[in-house]
Protein backbone atom coordinates (compact mmCIF):
# COMPACT_ATOMS: atom_id res chain seq x y z
CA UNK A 1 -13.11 -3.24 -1.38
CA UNK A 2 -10.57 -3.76 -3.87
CA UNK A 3 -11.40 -6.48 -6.61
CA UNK A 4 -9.10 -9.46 -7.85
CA UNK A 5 -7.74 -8.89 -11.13
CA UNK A 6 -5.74 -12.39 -12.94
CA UNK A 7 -2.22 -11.99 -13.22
CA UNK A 8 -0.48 -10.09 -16.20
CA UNK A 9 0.52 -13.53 -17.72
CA UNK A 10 -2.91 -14.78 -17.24
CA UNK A 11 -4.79 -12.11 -19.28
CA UNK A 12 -6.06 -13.20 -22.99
CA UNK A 13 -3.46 -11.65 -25.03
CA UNK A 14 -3.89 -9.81 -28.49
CA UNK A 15 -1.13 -8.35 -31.07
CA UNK A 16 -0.50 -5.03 -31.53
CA UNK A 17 -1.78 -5.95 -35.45
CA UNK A 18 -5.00 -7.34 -33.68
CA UNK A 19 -6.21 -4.12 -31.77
CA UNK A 20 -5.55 -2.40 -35.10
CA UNK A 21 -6.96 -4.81 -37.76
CA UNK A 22 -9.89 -6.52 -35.75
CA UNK A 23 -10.93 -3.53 -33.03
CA UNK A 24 -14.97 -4.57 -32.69
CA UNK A 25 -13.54 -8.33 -32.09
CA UNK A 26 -11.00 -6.68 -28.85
CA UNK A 27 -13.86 -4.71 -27.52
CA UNK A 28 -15.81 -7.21 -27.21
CA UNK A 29 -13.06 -9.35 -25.85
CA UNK A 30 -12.44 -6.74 -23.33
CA UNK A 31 -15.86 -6.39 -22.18
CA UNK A 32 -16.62 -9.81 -21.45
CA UNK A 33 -13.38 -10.54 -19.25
CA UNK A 34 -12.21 -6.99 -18.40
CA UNK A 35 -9.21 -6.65 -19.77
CA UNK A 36 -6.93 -7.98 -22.32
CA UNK A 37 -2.86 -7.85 -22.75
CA UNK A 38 -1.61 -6.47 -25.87
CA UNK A 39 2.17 -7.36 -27.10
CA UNK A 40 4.27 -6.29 -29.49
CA UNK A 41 6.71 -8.95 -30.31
CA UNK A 42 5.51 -11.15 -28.29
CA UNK A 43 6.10 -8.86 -25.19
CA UNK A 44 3.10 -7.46 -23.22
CA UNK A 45 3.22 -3.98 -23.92
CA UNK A 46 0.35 -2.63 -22.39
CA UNK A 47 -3.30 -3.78 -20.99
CA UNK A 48 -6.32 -2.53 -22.25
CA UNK A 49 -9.26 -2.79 -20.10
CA UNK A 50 -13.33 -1.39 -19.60
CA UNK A 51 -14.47 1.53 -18.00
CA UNK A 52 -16.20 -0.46 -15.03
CA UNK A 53 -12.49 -2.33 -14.23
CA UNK A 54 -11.10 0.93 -14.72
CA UNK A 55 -12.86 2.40 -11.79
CA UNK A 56 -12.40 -0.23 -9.56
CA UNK A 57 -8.82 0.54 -9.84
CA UNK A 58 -9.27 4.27 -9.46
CA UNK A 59 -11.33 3.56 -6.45
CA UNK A 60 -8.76 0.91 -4.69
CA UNK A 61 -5.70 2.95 -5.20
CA UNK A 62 -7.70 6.43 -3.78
CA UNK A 63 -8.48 3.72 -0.69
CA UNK A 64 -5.24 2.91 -0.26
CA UNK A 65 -3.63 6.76 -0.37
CA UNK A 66 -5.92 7.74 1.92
CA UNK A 67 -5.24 4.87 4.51
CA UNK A 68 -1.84 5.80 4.27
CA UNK A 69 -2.62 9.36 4.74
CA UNK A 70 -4.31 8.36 7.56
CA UNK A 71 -1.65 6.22 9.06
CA UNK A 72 0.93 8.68 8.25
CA UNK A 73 -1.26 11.33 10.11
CA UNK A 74 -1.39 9.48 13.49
CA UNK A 75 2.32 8.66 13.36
CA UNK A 76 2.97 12.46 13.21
CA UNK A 77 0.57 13.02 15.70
CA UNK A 78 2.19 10.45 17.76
CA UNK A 79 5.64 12.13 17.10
CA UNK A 80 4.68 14.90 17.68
CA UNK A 81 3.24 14.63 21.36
CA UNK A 82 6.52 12.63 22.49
CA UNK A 83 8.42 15.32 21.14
CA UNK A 84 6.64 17.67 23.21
CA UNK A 85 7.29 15.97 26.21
CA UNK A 86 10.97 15.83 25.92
CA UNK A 87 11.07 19.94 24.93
CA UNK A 88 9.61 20.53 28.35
CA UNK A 89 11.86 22.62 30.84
CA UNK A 90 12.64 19.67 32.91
CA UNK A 91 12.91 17.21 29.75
CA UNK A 92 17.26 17.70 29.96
CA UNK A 93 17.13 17.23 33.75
CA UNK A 94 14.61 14.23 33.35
CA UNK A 95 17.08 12.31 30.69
CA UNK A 96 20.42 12.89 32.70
CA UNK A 97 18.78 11.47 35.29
CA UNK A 98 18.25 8.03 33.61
CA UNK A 99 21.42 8.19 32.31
CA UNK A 100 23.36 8.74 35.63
CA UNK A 101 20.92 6.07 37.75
CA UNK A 102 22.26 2.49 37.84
CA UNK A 103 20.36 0.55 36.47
CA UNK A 104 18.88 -1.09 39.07
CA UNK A 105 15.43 -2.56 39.05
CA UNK A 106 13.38 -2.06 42.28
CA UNK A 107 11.76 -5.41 41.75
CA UNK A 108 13.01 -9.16 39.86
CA UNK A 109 11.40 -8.88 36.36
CA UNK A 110 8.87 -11.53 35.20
CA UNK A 111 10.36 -14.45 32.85
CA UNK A 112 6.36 -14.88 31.42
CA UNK A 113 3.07 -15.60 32.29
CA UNK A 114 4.01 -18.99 34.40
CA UNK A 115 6.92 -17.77 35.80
C-alpha cells in the first residue's frame, strides 16, 4: 500500500543555514512529521526525510515497477499470440478474403439493449 505524503509546499520548511547551524533541532523535526523541505533562497532545494518514510517510498515505487512489469508482460503475451495467428499459412489468404467480401452483414445489427 503506498502511504500519503503532504504536498511539497505543505512540508515544514528549513534553510539551508538551519540544517547546518541547528542539525539536532531538524532531526528531530524530521522524525516527528517525516520529512522536512530545505531551501536555499527561499527555493525548496531538496527534502530531507526518516528512514521509516524512506522505505515506504522504496517499497511503493518497487510496487509500482513491478505492476507495470506485469502489465507490460501480458500485453506482449497478448501480442504475441495474435501475431501468431496472422503468420499462419492461411493468415494472407484469410485477410484478402475480408478485404475482397462486401461488407455485408448476414443479420441487422443491434442499436442497444432495448432496441
Amino acid at each position: 500500500m503506498i502511504a500519503n505524503f503532504p504536498e511539497l509546499e505543505q512540508l515544514r520548511r528549513r534553510t539551508a543555514s538551519d540544517v547546518k547551524n541547528r542539525w539536532r533541532e531538524v532531526v528531530r523535526g524530521v522524525r516527528e512529521t517525516g520529512s522536512v523541505a530545505i531551501t536555499n533562497h527561499a527555493e525548496v532545494e531538496l527534502v530531507l526525510v526518516d528512514a521509516n518514510t524512506y522505505r515506504q517510498l522504496t517499497e511503493g515505487a518497487a510496487a509500482l515497477k513491478a505492476r507495470e512489469r506485469s502489465v507490460l508482460d501480458q500485453l506482449a503475451a497478448d501480442f504475441a499470440k495474435r501475431l501468431s495467428v496472422l503468420q499462419q499459412p492461411d493468415a494472407a489468404r484469410k485477410v484478402d478474403a475480408v478485404f475482397a467480401s462486401s461488407g455485408k452483414l448476414a443479420k441487422r445489427p443491434k442499436a442497444g439493449a432495448g432496441y
